[in-house]
C-alpha atoms as a PDB file:
ATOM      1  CA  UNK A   1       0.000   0.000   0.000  1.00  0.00           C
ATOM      2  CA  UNK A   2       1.261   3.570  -0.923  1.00  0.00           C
ATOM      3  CA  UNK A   3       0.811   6.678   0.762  1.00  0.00           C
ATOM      4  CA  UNK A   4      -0.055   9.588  -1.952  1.00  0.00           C
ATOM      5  CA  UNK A   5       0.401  13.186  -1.238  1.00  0.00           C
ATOM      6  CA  UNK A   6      -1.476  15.755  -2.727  1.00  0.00           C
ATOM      7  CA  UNK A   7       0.741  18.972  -2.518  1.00  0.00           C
ATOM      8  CA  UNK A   8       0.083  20.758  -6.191  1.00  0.00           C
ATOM      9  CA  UNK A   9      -1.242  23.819  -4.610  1.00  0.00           C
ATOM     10  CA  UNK A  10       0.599  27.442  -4.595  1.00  0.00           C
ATOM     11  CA  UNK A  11      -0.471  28.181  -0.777  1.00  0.00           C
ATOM     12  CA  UNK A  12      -1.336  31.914  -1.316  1.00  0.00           C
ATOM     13  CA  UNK A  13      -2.790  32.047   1.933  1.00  0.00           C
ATOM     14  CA  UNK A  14       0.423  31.172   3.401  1.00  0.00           C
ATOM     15  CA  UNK A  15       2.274  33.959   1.806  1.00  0.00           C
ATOM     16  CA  UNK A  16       5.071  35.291   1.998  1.00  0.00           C
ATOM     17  CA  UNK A  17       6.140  31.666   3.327  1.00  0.00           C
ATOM     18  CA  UNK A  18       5.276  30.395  -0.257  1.00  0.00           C
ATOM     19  CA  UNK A  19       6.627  32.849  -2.170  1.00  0.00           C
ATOM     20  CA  UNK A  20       9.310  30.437  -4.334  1.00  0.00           C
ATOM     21  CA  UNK A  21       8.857  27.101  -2.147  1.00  0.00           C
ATOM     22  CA  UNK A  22       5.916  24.569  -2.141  1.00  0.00           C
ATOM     23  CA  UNK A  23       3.545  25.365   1.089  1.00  0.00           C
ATOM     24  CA  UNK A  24       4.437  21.716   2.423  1.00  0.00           C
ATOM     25  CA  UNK A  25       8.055  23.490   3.028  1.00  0.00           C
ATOM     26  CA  UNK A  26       6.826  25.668   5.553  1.00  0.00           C
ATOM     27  CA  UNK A  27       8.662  24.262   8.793  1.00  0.00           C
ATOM     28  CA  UNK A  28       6.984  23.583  12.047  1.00  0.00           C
ATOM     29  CA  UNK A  29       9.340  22.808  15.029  1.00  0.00           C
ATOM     30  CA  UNK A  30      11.929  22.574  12.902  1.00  0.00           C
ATOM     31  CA  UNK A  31      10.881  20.362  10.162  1.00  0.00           C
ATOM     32  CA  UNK A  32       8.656  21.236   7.258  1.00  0.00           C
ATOM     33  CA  UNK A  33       5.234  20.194   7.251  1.00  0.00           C
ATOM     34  CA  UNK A  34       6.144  17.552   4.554  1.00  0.00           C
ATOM     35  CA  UNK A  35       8.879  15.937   6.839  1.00  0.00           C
ATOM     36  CA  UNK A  36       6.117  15.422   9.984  1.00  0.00           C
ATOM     37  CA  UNK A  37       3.941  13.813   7.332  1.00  0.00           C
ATOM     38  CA  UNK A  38       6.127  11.846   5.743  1.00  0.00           C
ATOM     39  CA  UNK A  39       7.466  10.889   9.205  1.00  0.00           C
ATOM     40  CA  UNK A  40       4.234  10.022  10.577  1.00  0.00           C
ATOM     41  CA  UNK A  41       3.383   7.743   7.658  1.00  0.00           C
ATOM     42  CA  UNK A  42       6.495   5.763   7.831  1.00  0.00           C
ATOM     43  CA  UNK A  43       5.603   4.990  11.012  1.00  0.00           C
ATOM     44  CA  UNK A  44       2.487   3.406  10.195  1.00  0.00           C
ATOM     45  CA  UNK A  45       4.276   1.021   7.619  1.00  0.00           C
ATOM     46  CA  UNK A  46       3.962   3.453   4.306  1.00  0.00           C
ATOM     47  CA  UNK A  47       7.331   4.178   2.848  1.00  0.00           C
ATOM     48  CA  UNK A  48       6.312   4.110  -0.480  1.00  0.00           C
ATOM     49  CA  UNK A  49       5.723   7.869  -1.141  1.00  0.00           C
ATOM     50  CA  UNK A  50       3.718   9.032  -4.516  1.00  0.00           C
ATOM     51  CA  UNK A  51       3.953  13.159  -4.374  1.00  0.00           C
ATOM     52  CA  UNK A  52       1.542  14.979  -6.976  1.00  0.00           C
ATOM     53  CA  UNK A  53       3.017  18.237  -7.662  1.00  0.00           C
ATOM     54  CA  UNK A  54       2.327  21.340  -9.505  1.00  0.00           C
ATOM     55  CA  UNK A  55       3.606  24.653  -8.039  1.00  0.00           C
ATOM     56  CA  UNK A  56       7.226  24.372  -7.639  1.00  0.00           C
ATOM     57  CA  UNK A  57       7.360  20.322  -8.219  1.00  0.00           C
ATOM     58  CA  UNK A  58      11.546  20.802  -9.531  1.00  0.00           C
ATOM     59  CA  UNK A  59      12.154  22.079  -5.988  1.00  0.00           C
ATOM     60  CA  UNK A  60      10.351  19.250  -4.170  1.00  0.00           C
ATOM     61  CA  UNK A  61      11.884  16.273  -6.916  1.00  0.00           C
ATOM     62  CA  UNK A  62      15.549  18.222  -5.856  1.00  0.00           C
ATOM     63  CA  UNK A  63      14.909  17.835  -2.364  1.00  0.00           C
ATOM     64  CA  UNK A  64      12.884  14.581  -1.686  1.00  0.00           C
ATOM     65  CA  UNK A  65      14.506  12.358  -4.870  1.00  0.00           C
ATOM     66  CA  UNK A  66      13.105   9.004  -3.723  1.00  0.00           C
ATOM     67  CA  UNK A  67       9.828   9.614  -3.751  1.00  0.00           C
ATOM     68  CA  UNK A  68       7.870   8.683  -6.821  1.00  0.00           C
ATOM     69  CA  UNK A  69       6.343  12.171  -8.417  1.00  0.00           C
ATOM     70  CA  UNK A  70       3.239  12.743 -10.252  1.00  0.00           C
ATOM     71  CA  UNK A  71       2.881  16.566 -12.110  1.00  0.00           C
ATOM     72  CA  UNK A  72      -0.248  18.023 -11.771  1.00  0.00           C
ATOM     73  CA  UNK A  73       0.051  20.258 -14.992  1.00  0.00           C
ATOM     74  CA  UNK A  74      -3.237  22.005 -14.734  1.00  0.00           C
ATOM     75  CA  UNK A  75      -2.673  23.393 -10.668  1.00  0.00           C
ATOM     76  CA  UNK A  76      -3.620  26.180 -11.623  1.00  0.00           C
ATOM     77  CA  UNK A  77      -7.325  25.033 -12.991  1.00  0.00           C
ATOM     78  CA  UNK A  78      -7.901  22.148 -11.120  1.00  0.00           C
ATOM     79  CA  UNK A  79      -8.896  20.940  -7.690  1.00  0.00           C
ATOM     80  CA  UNK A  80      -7.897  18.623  -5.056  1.00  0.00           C
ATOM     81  CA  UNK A  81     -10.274  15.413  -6.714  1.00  0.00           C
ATOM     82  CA  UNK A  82      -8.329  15.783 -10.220  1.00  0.00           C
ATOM     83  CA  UNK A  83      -5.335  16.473  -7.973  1.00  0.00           C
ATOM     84  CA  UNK A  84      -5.786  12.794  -6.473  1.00  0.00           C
ATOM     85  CA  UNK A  85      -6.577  11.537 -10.163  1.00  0.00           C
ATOM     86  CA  UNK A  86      -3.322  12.489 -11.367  1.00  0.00           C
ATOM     87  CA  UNK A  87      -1.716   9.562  -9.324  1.00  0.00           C
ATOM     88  CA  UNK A  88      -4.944   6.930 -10.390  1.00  0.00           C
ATOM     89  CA  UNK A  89      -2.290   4.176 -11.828  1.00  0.00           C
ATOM     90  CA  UNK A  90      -0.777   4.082  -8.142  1.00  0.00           C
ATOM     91  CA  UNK A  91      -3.637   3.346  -6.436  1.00  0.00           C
ATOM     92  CA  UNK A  92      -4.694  -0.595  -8.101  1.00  0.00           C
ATOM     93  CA  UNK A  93      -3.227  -1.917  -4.449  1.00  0.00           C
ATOM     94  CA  UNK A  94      -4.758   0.442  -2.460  1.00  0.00           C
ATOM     95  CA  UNK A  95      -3.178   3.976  -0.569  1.00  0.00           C
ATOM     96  CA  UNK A  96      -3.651   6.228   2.094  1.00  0.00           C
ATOM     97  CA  UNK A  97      -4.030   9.841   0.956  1.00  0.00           C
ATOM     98  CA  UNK A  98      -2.654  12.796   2.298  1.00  0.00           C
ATOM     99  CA  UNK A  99      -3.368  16.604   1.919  1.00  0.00           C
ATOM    100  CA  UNK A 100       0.385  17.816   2.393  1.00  0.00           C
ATOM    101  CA  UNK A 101      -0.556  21.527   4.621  1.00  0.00           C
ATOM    102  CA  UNK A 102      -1.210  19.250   7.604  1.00  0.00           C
ATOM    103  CA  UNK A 103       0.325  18.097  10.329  1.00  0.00           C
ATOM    104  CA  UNK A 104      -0.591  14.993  12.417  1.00  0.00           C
ATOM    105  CA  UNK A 105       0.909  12.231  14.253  1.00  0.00           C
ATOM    106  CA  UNK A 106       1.859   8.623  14.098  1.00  0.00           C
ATOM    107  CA  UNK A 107      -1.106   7.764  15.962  1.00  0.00           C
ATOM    108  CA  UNK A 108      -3.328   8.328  13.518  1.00  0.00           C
ATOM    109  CA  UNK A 109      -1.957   6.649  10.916  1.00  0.00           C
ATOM    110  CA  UNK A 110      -2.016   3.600  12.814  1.00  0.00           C
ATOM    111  CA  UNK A 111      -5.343   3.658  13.606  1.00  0.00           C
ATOM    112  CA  UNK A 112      -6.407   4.220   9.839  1.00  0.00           C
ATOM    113  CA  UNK A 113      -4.072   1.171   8.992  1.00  0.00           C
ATOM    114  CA  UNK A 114      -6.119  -1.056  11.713  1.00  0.00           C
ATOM    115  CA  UNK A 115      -9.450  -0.262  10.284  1.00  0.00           C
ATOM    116  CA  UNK A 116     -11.377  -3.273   8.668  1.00  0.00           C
ATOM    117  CA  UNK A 117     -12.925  -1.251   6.069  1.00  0.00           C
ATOM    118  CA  UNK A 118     -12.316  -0.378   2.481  1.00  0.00           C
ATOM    119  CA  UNK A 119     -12.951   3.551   2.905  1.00  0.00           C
ATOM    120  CA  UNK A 120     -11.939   5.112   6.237  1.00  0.00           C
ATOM    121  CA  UNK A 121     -11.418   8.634   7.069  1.00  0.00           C
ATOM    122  CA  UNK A 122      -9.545  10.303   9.545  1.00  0.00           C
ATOM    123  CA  UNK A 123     -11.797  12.580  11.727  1.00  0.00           C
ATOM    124  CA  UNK A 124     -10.835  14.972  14.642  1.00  0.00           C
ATOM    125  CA  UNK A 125     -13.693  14.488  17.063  1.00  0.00           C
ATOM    126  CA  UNK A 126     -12.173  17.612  19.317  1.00  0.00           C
ATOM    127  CA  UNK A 127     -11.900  20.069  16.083  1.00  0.00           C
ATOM    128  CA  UNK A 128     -13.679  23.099  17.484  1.00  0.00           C
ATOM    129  CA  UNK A 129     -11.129  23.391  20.040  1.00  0.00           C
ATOM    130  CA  UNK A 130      -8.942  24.110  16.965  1.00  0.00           C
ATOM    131  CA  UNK A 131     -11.411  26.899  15.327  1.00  0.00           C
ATOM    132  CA  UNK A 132     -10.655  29.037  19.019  1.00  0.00           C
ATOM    133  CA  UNK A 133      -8.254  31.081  18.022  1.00  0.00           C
ATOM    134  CA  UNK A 134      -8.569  31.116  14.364  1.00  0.00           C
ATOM    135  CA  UNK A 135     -10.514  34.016  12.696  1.00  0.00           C
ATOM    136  CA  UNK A 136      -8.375  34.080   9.236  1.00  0.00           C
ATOM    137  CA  UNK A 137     -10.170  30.111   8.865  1.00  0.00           C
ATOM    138  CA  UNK A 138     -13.384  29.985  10.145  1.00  0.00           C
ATOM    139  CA  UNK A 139     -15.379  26.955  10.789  1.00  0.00           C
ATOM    140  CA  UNK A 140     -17.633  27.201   7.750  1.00  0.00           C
ATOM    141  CA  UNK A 141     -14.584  26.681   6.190  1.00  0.00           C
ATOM    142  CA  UNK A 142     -13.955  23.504   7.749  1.00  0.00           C
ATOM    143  CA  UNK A 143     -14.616  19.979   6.188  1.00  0.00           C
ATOM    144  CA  UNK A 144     -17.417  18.799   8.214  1.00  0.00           C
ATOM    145  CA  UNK A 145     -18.581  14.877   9.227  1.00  0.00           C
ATOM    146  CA  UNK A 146     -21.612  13.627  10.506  1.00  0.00           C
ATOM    147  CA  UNK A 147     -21.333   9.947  10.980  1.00  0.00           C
ATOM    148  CA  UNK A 148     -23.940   7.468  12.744  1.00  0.00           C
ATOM    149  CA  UNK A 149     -21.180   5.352  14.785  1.00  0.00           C
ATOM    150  CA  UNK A 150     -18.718   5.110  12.756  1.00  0.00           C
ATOM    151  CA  UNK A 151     -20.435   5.097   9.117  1.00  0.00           C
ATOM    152  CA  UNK A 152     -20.185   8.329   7.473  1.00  0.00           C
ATOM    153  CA  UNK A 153     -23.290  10.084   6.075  1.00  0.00           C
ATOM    154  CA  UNK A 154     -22.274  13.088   5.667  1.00  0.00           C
ATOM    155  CA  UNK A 155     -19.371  15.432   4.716  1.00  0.00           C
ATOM    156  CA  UNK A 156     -19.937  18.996   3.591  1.00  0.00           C
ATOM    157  CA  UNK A 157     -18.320  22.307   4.296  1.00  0.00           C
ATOM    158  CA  UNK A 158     -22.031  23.687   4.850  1.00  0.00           C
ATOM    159  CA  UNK A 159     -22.807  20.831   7.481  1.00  0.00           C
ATOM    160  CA  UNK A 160     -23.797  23.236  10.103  1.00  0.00           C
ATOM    161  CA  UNK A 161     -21.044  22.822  13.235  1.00  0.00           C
ATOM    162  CA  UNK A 162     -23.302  21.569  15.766  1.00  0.00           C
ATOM    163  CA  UNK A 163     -24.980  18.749  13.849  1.00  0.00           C
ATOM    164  CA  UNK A 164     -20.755  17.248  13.429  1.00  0.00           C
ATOM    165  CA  UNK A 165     -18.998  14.765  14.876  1.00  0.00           C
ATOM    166  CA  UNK A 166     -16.127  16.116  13.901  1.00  0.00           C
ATOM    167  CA  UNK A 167     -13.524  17.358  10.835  1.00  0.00           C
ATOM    168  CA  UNK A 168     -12.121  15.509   8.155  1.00  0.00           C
ATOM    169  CA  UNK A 169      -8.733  15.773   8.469  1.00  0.00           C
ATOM    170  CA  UNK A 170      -7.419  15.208   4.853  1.00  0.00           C
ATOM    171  CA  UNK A 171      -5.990  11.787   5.610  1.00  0.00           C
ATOM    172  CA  UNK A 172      -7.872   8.678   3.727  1.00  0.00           C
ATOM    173  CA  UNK A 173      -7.471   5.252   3.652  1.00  0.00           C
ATOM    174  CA  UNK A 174      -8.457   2.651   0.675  1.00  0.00           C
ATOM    175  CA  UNK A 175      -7.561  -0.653   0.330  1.00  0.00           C
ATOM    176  CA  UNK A 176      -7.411  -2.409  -2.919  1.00  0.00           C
ATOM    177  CA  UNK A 177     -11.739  -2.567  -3.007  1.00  0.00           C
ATOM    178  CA  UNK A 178     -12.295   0.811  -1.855  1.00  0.00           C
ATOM    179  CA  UNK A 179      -9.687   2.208  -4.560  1.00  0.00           C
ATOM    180  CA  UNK A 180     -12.065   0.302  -6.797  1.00  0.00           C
ATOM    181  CA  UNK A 181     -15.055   1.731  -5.834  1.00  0.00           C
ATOM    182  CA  UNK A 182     -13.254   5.497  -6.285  1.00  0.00           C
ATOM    183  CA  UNK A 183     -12.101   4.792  -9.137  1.00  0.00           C
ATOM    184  CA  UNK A 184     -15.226   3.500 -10.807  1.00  0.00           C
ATOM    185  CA  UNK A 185     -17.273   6.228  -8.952  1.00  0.00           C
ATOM    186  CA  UNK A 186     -14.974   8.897 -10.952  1.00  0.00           C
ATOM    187  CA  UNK A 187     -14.944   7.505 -14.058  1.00  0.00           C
ATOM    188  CA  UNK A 188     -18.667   7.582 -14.291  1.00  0.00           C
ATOM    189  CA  UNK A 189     -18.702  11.331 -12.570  1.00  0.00           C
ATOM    190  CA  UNK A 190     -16.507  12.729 -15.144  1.00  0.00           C
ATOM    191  CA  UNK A 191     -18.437  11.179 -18.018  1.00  0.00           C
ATOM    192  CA  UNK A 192     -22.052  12.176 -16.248  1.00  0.00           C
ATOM    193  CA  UNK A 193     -21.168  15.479 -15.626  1.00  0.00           C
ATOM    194  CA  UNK A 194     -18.782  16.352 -18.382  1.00  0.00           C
ATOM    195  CA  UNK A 195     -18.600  20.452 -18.840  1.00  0.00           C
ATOM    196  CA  UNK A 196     -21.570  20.945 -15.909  1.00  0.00           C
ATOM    197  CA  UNK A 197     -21.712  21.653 -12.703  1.00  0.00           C
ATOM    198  CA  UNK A 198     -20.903  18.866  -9.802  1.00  0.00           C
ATOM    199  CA  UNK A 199     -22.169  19.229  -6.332  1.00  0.00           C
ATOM    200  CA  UNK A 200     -21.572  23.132  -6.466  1.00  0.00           C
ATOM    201  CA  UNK A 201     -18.331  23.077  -7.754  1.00  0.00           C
ATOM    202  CA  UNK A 202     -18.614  24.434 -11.269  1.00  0.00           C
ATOM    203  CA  UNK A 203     -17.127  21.424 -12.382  1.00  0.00           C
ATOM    204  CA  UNK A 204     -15.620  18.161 -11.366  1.00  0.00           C
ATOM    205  CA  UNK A 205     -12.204  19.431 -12.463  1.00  0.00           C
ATOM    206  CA  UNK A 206     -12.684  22.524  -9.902  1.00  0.00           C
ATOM    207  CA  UNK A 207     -14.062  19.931  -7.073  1.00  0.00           C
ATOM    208  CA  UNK A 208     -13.108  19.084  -3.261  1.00  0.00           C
ATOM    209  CA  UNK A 209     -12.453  15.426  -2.776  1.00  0.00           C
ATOM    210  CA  UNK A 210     -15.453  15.481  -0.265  1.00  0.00           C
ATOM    211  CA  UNK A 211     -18.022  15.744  -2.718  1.00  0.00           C
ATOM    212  CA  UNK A 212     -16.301  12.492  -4.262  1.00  0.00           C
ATOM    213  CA  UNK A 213     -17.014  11.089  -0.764  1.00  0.00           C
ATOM    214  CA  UNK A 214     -20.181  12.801  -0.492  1.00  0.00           C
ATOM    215  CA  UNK A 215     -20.895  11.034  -4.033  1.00  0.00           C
ATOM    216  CA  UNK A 216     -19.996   7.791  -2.880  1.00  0.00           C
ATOM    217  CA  UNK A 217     -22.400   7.643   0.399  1.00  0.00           C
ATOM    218  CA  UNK A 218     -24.868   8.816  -1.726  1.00  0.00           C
ATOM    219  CA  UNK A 219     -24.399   5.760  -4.353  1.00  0.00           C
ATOM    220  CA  UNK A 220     -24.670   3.594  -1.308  1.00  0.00           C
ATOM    221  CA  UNK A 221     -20.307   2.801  -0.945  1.00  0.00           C
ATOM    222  CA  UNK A 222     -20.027   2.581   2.797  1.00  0.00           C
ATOM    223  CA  UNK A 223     -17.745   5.224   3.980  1.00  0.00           C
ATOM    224  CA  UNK A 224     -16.169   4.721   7.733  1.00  0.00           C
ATOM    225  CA  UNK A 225     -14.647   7.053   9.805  1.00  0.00           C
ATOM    226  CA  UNK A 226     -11.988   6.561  13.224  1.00  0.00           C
ATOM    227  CA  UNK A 227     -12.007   9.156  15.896  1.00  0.00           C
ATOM    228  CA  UNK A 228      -8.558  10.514  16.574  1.00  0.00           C
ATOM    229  CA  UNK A 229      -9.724  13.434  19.287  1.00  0.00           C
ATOM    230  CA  UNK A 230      -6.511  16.087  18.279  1.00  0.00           C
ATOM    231  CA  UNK A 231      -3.370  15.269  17.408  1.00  0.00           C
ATOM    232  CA  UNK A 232      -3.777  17.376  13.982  1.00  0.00           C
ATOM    233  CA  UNK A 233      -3.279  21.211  12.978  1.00  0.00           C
ATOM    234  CA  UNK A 234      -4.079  22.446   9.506  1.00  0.00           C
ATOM    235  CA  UNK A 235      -1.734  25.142   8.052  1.00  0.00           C
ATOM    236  CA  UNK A 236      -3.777  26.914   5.782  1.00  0.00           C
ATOM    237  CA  UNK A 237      -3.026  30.643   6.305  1.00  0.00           C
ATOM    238  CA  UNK A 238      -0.277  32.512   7.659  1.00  0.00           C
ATOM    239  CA  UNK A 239      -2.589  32.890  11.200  1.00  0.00           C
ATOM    240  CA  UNK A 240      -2.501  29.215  11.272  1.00  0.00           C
ATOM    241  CA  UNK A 241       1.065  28.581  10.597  1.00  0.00           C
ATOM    242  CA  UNK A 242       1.983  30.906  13.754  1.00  0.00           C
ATOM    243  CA  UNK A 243      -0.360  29.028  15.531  1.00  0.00           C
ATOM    244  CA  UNK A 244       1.518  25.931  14.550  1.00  0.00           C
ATOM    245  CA  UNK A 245       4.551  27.024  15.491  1.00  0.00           C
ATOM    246  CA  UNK A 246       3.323  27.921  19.019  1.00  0.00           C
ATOM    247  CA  UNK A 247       1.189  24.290  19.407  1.00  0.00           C
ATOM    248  CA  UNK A 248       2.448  21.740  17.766  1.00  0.00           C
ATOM    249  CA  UNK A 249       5.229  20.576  19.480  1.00  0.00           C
ATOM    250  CA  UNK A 250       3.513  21.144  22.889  1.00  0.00           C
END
């Protein structure tokens, strides 16, 4: 099983620390952000690294040469969903997905490798703790779960913040049936809804990878979910990269 990070993104939110490097180079505690991830998913047994770059992939390819790298071309135009798709011919024995502006621990990782399912996502059950002190990223923002147990129904942006169980964290785990099912699922999205709108995104091209989850619930896939209560930050903007720096370590 690979892991595959998605890190094509500029970061302009994180500016001026992504002025001429890739966001995931931001360091935290005195790695970058892509180091703690990488890190974390060694740990849980996934050494095999696929990166999908875009912005700056030269700098990444200089820096991290054993990894295996897939170029995002169209960054610029595209979304995190085609993102994911740019890597589709390493996922036939299953991978754990990664956003790359994250940081989370070990933990986690082995808890999404113990699952018995074939689609589990991460979830931070204590995620409005994180929102506190972040006005730059406000929970509307966030990537919201409703689950009953541990079966996902929901995952939405717009999922109002008392009706979650928690935040998707931007970690993903598939095994060889559940990279099936995505897979399929896709193929038949980007044929159905070729040049319209999908889910409110004005296309699939421009699309979050939660309405591909949100998609597959709604086809009937079961989607599962583990708890991990913390041990995640998200470095989206320059507030929460400071924040970062102050928390994560402690």
């Amino acid at each position: 099983m690979k892991a595959i990070i998605i890190g094509a993104g500029r970061g302009r939110r994180l500016m001026p620390l992504t002025a001429d490097c890739p966001k995931c180079f931001a360091e935290v505690g005195g790695q970058r952000i892509l180091d703690w991830a990488v890190a974390s998913l060694a740990e849980g047994g996934l050494r095999e690294v696929v990166f999908i770059g875009g912005w700056q992939i030269d700098r990444v390819r200089a820096e991290y040469p054993k990894f295996t790298y897939r170029h995002n071309a169209e960054w610029e135009r595209n979304n995190i969903l085609a993102s994911l798709f740019c890597a589709e011919d390493m996922m036939d024995d299953g991978f754990v997905c990664s956003y790359a502006d994250i940081l989370y621990r070990p933990s986690i990782i082995a808890q999404l490798m113990q699952s018995p399912h074939d689609i589990t996502l991460a979830v931070d059950t204590d995620w409005r703790a994180r929102y506190v002190h972040r006005t730059a990223h406000p929970e509307d923002d966030g990537e919201k779960v409703r689950s009953e147990g541990d079966r996902v129904v929901q995952v939405a942006r717009d999922l109002p913040s008392e009706q979650a169980q928690g935040e998707y964290l931007g970690v993903a785990r598939f095994t060889a049936a559940g990279a099936r099912f995505l897979r399929e699922h896709y193929a038949r999205v980007r044929a159905q809804y070729d040049g319209q709108p999908f889910r409110g995104a004005a296309s699939v091209e421009q699309a979050y990878l939660i309405l591909m989850f949100q998609e597959l619930i709604d086809c009937g896939v079961p989607v599962h979910m583990i708890a991990t209560h913390g041990g995640y930050l998200e470095v989206d903007t320059t507030e929460d990269y400071w924040l970062a720096v102050q928390l994560w370590q402690a």
